[in-house]
C-alpha atoms as a PDB file:
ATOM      1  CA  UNK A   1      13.784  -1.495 -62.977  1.00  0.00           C
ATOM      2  CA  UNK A   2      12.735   2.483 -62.478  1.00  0.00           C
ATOM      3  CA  UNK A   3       9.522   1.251 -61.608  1.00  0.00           C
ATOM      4  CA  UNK A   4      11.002  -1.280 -58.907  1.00  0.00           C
ATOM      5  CA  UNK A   5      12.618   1.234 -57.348  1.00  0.00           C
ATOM      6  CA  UNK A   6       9.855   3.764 -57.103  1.00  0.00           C
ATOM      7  CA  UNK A   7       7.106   1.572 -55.554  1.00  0.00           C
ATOM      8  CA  UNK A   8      10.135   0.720 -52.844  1.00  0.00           C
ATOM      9  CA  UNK A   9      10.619   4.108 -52.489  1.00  0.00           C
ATOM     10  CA  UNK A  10       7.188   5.091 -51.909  1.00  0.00           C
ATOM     11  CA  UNK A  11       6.761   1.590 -49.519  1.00  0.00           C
ATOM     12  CA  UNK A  12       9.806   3.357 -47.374  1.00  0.00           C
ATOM     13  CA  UNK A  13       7.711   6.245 -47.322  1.00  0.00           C
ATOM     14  CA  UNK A  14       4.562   4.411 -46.246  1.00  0.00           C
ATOM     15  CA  UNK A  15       6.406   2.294 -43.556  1.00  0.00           C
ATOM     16  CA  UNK A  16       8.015   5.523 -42.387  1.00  0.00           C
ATOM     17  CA  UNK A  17       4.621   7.300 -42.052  1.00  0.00           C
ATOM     18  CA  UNK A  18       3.290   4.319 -39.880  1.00  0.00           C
ATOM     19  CA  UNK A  19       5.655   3.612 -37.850  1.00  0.00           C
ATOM     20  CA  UNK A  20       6.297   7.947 -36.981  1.00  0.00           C
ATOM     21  CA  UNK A  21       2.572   7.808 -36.680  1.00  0.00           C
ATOM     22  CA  UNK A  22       2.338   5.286 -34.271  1.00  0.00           C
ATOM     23  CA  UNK A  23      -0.356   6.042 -30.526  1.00  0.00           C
ATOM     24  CA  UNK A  24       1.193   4.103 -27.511  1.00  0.00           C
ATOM     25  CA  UNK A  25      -2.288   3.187 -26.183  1.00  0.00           C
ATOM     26  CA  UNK A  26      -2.725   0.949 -22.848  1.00  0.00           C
ATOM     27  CA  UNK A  27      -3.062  -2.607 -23.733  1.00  0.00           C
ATOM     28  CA  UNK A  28      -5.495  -2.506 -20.500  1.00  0.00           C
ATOM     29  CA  UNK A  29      -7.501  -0.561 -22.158  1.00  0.00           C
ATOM     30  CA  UNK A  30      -8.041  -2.559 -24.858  1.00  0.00           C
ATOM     31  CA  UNK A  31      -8.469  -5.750 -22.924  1.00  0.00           C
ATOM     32  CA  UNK A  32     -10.629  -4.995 -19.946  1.00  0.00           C
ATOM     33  CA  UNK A  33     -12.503  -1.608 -21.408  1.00  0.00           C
ATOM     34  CA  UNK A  34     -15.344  -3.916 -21.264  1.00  0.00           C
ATOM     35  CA  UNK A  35     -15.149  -4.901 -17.708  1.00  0.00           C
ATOM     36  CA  UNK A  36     -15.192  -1.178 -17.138  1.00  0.00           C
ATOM     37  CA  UNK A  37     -18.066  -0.907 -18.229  1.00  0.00           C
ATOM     38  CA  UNK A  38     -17.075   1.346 -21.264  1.00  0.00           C
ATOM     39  CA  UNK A  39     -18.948   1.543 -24.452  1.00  0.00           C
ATOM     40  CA  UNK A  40     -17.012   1.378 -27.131  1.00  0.00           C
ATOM     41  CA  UNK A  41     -17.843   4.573 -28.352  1.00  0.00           C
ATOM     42  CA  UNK A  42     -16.308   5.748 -24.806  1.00  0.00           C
ATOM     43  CA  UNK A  43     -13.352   3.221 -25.204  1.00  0.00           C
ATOM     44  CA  UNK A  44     -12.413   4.782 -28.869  1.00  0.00           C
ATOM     45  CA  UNK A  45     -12.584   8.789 -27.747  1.00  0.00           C
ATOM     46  CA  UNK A  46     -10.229   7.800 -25.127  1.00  0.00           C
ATOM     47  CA  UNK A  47      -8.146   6.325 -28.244  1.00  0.00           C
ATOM     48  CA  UNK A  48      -8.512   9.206 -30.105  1.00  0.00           C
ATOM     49  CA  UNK A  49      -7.382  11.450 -27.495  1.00  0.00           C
ATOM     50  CA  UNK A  50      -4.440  10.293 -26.706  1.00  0.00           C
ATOM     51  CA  UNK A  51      -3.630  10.305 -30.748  1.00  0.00           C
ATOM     52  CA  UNK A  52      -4.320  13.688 -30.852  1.00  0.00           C
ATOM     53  CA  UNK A  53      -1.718  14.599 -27.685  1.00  0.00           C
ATOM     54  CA  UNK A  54       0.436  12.502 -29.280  1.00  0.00           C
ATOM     55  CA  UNK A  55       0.184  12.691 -32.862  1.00  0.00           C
ATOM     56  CA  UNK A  56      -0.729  16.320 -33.241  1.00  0.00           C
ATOM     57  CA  UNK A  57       0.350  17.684 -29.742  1.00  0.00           C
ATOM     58  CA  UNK A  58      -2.975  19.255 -29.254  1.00  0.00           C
ATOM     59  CA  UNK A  59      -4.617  18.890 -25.737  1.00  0.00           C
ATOM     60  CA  UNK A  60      -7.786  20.331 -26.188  1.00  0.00           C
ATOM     61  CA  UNK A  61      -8.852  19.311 -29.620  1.00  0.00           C
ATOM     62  CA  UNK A  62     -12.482  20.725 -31.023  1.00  0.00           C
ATOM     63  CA  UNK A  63     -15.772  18.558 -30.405  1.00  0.00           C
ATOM     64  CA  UNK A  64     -16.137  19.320 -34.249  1.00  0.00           C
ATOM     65  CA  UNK A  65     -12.712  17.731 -35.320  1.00  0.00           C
ATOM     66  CA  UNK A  66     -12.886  14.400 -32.883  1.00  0.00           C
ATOM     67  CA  UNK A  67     -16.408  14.087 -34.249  1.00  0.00           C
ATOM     68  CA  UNK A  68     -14.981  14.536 -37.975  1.00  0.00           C
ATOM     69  CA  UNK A  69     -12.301  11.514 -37.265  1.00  0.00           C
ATOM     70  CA  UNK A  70     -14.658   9.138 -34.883  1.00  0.00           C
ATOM     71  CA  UNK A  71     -17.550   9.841 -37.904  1.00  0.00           C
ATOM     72  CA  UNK A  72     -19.767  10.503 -34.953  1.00  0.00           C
ATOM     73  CA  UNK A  73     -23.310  12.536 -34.800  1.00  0.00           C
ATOM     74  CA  UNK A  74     -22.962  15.705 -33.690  1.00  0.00           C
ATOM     75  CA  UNK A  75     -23.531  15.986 -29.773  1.00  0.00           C
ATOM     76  CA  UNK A  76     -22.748  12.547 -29.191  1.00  0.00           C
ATOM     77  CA  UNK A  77     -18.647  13.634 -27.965  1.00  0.00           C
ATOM     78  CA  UNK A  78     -19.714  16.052 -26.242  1.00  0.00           C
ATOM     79  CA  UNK A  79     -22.236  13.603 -24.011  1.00  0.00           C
ATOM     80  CA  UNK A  80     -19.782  11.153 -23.933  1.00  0.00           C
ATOM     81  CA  UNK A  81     -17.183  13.436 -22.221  1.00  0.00           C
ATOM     82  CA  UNK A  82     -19.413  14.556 -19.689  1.00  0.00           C
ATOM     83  CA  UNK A  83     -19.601  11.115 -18.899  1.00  0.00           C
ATOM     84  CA  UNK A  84     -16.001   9.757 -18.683  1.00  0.00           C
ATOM     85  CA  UNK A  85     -15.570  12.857 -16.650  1.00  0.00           C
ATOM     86  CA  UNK A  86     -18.430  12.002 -14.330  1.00  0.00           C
ATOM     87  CA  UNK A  87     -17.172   8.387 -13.712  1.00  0.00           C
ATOM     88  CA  UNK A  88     -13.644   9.868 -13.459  1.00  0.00           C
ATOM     89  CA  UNK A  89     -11.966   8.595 -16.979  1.00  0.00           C
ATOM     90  CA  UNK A  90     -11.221  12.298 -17.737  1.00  0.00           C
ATOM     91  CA  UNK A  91     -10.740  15.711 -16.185  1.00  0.00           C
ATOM     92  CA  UNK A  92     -10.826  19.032 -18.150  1.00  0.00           C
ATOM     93  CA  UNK A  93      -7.856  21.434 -16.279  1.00  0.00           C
ATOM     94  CA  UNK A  94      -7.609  24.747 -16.971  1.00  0.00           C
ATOM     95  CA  UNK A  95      -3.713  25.889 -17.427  1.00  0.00           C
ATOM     96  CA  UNK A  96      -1.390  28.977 -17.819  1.00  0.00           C
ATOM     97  CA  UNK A  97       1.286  29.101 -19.951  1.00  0.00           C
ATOM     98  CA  UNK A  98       4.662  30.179 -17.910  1.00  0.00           C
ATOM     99  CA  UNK A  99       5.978  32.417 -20.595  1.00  0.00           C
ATOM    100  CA  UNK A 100       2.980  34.109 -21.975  1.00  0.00           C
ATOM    101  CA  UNK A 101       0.623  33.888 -19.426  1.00  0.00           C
ATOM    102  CA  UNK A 102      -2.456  32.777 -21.734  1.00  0.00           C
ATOM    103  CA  UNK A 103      -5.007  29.981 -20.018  1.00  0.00           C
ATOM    104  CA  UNK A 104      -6.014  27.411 -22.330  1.00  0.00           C
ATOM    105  CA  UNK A 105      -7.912  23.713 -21.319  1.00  0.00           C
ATOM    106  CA  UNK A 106      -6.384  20.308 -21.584  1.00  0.00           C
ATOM    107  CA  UNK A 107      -7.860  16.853 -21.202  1.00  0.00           C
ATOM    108  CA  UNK A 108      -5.978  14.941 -18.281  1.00  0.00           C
ATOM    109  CA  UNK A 109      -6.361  11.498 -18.844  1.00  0.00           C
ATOM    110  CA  UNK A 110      -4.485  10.593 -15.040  1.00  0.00           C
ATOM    111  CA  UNK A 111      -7.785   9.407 -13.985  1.00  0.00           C
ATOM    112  CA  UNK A 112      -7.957   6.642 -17.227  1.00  0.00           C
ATOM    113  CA  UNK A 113      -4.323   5.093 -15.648  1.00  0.00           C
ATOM    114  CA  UNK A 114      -5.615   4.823 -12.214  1.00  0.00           C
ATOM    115  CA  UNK A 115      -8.711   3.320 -12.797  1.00  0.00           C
ATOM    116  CA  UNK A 116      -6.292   1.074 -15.347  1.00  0.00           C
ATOM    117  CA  UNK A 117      -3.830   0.657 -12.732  1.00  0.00           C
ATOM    118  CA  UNK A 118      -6.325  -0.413 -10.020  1.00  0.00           C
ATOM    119  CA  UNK A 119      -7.951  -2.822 -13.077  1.00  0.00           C
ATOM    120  CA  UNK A 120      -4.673  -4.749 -12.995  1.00  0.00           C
ATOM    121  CA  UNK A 121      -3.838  -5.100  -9.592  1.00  0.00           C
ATOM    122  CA  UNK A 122      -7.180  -6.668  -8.850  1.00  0.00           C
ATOM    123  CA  UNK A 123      -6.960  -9.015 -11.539  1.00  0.00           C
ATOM    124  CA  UNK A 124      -3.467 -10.128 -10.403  1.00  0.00           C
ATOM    125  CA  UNK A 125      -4.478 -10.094  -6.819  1.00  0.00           C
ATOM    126  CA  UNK A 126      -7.449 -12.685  -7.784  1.00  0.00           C
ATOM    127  CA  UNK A 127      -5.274 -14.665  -9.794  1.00  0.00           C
ATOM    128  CA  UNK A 128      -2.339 -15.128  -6.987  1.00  0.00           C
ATOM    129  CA  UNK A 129      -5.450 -15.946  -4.220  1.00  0.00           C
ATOM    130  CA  UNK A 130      -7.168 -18.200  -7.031  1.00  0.00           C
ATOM    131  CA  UNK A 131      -3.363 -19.881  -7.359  1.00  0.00           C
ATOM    132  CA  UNK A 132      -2.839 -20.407  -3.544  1.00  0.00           C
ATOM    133  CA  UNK A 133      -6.680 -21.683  -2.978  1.00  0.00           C
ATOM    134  CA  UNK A 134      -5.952 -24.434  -5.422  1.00  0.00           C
ATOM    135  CA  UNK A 135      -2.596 -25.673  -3.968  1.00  0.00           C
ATOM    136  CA  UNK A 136      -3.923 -25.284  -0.643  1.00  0.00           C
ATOM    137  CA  UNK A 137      -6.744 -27.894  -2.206  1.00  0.00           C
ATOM    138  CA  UNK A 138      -4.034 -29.933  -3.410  1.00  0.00           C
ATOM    139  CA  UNK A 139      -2.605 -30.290  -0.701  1.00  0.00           C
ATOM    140  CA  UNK A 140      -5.549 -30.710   0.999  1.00  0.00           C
ATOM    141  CA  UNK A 141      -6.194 -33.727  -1.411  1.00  0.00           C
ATOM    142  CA  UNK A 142      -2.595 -35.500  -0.068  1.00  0.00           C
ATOM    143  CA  UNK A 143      -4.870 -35.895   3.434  1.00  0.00           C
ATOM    144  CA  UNK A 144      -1.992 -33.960   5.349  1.00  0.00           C
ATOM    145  CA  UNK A 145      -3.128 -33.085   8.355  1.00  0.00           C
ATOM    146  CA  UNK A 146      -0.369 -30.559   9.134  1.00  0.00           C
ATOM    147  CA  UNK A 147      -0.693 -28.577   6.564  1.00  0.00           C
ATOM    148  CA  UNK A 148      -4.881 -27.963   7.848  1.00  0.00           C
ATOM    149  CA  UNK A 149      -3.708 -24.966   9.993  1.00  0.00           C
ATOM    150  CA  UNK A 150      -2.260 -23.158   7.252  1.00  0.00           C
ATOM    151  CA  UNK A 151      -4.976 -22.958   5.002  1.00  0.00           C
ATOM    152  CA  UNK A 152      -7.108 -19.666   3.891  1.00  0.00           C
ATOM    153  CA  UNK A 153      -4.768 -16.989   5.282  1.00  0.00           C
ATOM    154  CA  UNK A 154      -6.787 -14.284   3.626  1.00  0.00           C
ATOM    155  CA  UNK A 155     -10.310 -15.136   4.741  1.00  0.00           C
ATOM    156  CA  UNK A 156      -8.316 -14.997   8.237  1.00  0.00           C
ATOM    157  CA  UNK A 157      -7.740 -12.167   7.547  1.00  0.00           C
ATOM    158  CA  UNK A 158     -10.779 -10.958   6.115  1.00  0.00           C
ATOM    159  CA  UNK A 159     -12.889 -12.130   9.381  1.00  0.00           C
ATOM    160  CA  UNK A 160     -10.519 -10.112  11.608  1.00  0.00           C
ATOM    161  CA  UNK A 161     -10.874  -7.040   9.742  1.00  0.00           C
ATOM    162  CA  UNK A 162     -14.431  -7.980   9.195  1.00  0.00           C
ATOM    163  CA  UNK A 163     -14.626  -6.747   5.213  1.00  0.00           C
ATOM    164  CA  UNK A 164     -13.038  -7.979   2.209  1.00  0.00           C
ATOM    165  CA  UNK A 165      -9.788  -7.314   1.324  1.00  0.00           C
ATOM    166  CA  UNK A 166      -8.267  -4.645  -1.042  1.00  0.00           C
ATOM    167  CA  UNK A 167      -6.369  -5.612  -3.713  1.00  0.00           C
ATOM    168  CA  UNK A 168      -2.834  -3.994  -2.323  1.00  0.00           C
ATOM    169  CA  UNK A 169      -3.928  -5.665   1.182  1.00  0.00           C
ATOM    170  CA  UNK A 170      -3.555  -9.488  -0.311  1.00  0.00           C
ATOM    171  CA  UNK A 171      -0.574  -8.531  -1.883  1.00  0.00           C
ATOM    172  CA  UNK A 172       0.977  -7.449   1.265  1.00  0.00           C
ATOM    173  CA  UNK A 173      -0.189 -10.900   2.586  1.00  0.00           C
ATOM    174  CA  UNK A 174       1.656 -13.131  -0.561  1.00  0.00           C
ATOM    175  CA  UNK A 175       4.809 -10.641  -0.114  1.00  0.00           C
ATOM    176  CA  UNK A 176       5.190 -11.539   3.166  1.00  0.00           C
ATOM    177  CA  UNK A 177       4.811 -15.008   2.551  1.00  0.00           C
ATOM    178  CA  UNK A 178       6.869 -14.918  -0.668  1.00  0.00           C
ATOM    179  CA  UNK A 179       9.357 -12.546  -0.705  1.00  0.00           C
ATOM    180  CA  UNK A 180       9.859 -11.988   3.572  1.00  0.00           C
ATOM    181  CA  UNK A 181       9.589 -15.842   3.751  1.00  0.00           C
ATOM    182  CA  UNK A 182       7.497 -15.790   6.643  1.00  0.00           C
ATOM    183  CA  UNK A 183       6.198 -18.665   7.662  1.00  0.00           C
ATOM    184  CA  UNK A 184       1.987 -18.395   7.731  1.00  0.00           C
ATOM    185  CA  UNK A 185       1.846 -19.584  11.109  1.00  0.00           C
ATOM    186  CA  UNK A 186       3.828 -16.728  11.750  1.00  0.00           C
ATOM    187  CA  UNK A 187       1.750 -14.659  10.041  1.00  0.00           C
ATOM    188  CA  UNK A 188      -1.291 -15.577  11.804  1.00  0.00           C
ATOM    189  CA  UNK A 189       0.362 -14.984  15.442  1.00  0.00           C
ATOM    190  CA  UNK A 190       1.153 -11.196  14.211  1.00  0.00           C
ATOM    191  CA  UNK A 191      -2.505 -10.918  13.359  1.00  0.00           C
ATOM    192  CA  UNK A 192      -3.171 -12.067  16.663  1.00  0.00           C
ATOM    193  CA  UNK A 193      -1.094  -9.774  18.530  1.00  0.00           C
ATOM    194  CA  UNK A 194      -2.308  -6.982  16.088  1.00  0.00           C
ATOM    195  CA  UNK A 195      -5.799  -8.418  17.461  1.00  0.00           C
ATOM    196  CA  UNK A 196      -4.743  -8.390  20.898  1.00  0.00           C
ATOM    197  CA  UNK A 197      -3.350  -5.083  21.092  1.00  0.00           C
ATOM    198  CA  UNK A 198      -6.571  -3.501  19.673  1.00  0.00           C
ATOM    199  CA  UNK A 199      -4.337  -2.061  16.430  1.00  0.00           C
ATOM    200  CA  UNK A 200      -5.805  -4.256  13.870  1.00  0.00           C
ATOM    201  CA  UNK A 201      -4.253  -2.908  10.280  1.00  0.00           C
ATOM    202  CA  UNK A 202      -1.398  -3.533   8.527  1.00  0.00           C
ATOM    203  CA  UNK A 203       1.319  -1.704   9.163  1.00  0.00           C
ATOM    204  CA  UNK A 204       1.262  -2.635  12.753  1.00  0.00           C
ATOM    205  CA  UNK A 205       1.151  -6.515  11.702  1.00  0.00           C
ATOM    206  CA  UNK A 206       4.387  -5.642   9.810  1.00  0.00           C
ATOM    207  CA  UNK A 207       6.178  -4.239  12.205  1.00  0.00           C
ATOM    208  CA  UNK A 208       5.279  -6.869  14.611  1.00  0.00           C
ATOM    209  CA  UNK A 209       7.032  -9.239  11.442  1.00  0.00           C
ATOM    210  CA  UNK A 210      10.246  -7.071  11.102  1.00  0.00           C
ATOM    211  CA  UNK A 211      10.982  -6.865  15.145  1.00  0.00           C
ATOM    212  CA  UNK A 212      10.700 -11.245  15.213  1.00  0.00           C
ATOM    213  CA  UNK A 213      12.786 -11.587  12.281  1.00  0.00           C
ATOM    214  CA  UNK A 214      15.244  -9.115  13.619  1.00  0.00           C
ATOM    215  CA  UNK A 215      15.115 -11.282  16.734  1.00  0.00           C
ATOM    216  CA  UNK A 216      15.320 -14.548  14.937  1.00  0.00           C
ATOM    217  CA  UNK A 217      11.520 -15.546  15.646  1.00  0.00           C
ATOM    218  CA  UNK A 218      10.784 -18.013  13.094  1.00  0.00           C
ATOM    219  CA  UNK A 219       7.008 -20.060  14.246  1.00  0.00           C
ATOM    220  CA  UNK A 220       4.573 -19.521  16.335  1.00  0.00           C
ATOM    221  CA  UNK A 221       5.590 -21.394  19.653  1.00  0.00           C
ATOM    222  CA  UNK A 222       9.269 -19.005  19.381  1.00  0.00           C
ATOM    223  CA  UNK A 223       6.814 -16.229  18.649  1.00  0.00           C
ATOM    224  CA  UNK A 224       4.525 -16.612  22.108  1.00  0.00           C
ATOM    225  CA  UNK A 225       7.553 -17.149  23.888  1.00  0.00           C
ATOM    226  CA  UNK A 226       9.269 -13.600  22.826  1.00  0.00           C
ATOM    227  CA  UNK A 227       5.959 -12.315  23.171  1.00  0.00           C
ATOM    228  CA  UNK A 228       5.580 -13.594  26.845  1.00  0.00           C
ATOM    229  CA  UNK A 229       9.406 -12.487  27.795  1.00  0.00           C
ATOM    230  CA  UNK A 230       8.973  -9.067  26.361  1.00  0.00           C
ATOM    231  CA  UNK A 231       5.023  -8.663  28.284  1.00  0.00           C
ATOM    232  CA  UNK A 232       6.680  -9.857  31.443  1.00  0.00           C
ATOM    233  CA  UNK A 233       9.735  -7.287  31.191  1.00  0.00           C
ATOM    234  CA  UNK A 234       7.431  -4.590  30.651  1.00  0.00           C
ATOM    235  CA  UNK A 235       4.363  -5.341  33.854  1.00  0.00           C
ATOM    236  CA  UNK A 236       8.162  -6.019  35.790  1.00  0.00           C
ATOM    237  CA  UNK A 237       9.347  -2.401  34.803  1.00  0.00           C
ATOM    238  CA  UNK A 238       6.191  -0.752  35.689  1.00  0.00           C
END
């Protein structure tokens, strides 16, 4: 019975240790490290660094102690660093404490999120296009000719801008469609107008969106109509 009680004492201890010793690490950099083209040597220092910020609080851990816990050949950190900071993973900063005024270096791993950040967004940017090409093929399928006109909104897009789109712009493009409810025909006039006016870029397409649906423009004939009133109020003014 003592000895019961002592191995769950010490399996407390143990499950206490792990779960106080926990590292949050990105699950995107686990998953697409690869598509990042990181090495896994590369993938695991950026591991290791954030366990030592957040298991040991130090910032600036010695080459000689991440080698000791990565069992790496000496030199090999230190080239590895120099890399992630050349491709932007990593940034060494030089700061001074407030209270005692001593400098000391810390690893800043802000460029390791963005690079994460941007990772995700273009992945979930493909996958909504990928999504809307293959109901726009379904429909397509049904041999509906109305729905031919509202097909490939983004490489609309893309040929008016004449480049690809970012990541951020196609999700401007669904949010309008999905969360503004504008119709794409809609859509497409604003572009045109954007086109028209020589302001080609997004911002101005979305104001030229907000000022119909504040004035209850829903398509595209509604749309040329307001657009023809308000061109013909302003050559009358002049």
């Amino acid at each position: 019975m003592a000895m019961n009680e002592g191995w769950k004492i010490w399996a407390n201890g143990i499950a206490y240790g792990l779960e106080n010793g926990t590292v949050n690490v990105p699950a995107a950099l686990l998953g697409h490290y690869r598509r990042l083209k990181l090495s896994d040597m590369e993938a695991m220092l950026l591991i290791h660094l954030l366990h030592f910020r957040q298991s040991r609080g130090s910032e600036f851990p010695p080459l000689a102690e991440i080698e000791q816990v990565m069992s790496a050949p000496s030199g090999t950190v230190a080239s590895a660093i120099r890399k992630l900071i050349k491709d932007g993973w990593l940034v060494i900063d030089q700061v001074t404490d407030e209270r005692t005024g001593v400098q000391s270096e810390h690893y800043h791993l802000n460029g390791m999120y963005k690079k994460l950040s941007v990772c995700l967004a273009e992945g979930f940017a493909a996958e909504r296009k990928e999504a809307r090409l293959q109901d726009r093929g379904q429909l397509e399928d049904t041999g509906e000719p109305d729905n031919l006109p509202a097909r490939n909104l983004f490489v609309v897009f893309e040929q008016e801008f004449a480049r690809p789109l970012s990541p951020m712009e196609c999700e401007t493009i669904s949010g309008w469609i999905d969360q503004d409810g504008y119709p794409e025909e809609l859509i497409r006039m604003a572009l045109k107008e954007a086109v028209f006016a020589g302001k080609v870029h997004f911002r101005y397409i979305d104001r030229i969106l907000l000022e119909w649906s504040r004035n209850r423009v829903r398509t595209a004939d509604e749309a040329k109509a307001y657009t023809q009133r308000f061109r013909g109020s302003g050559s009358g003014s002049k």
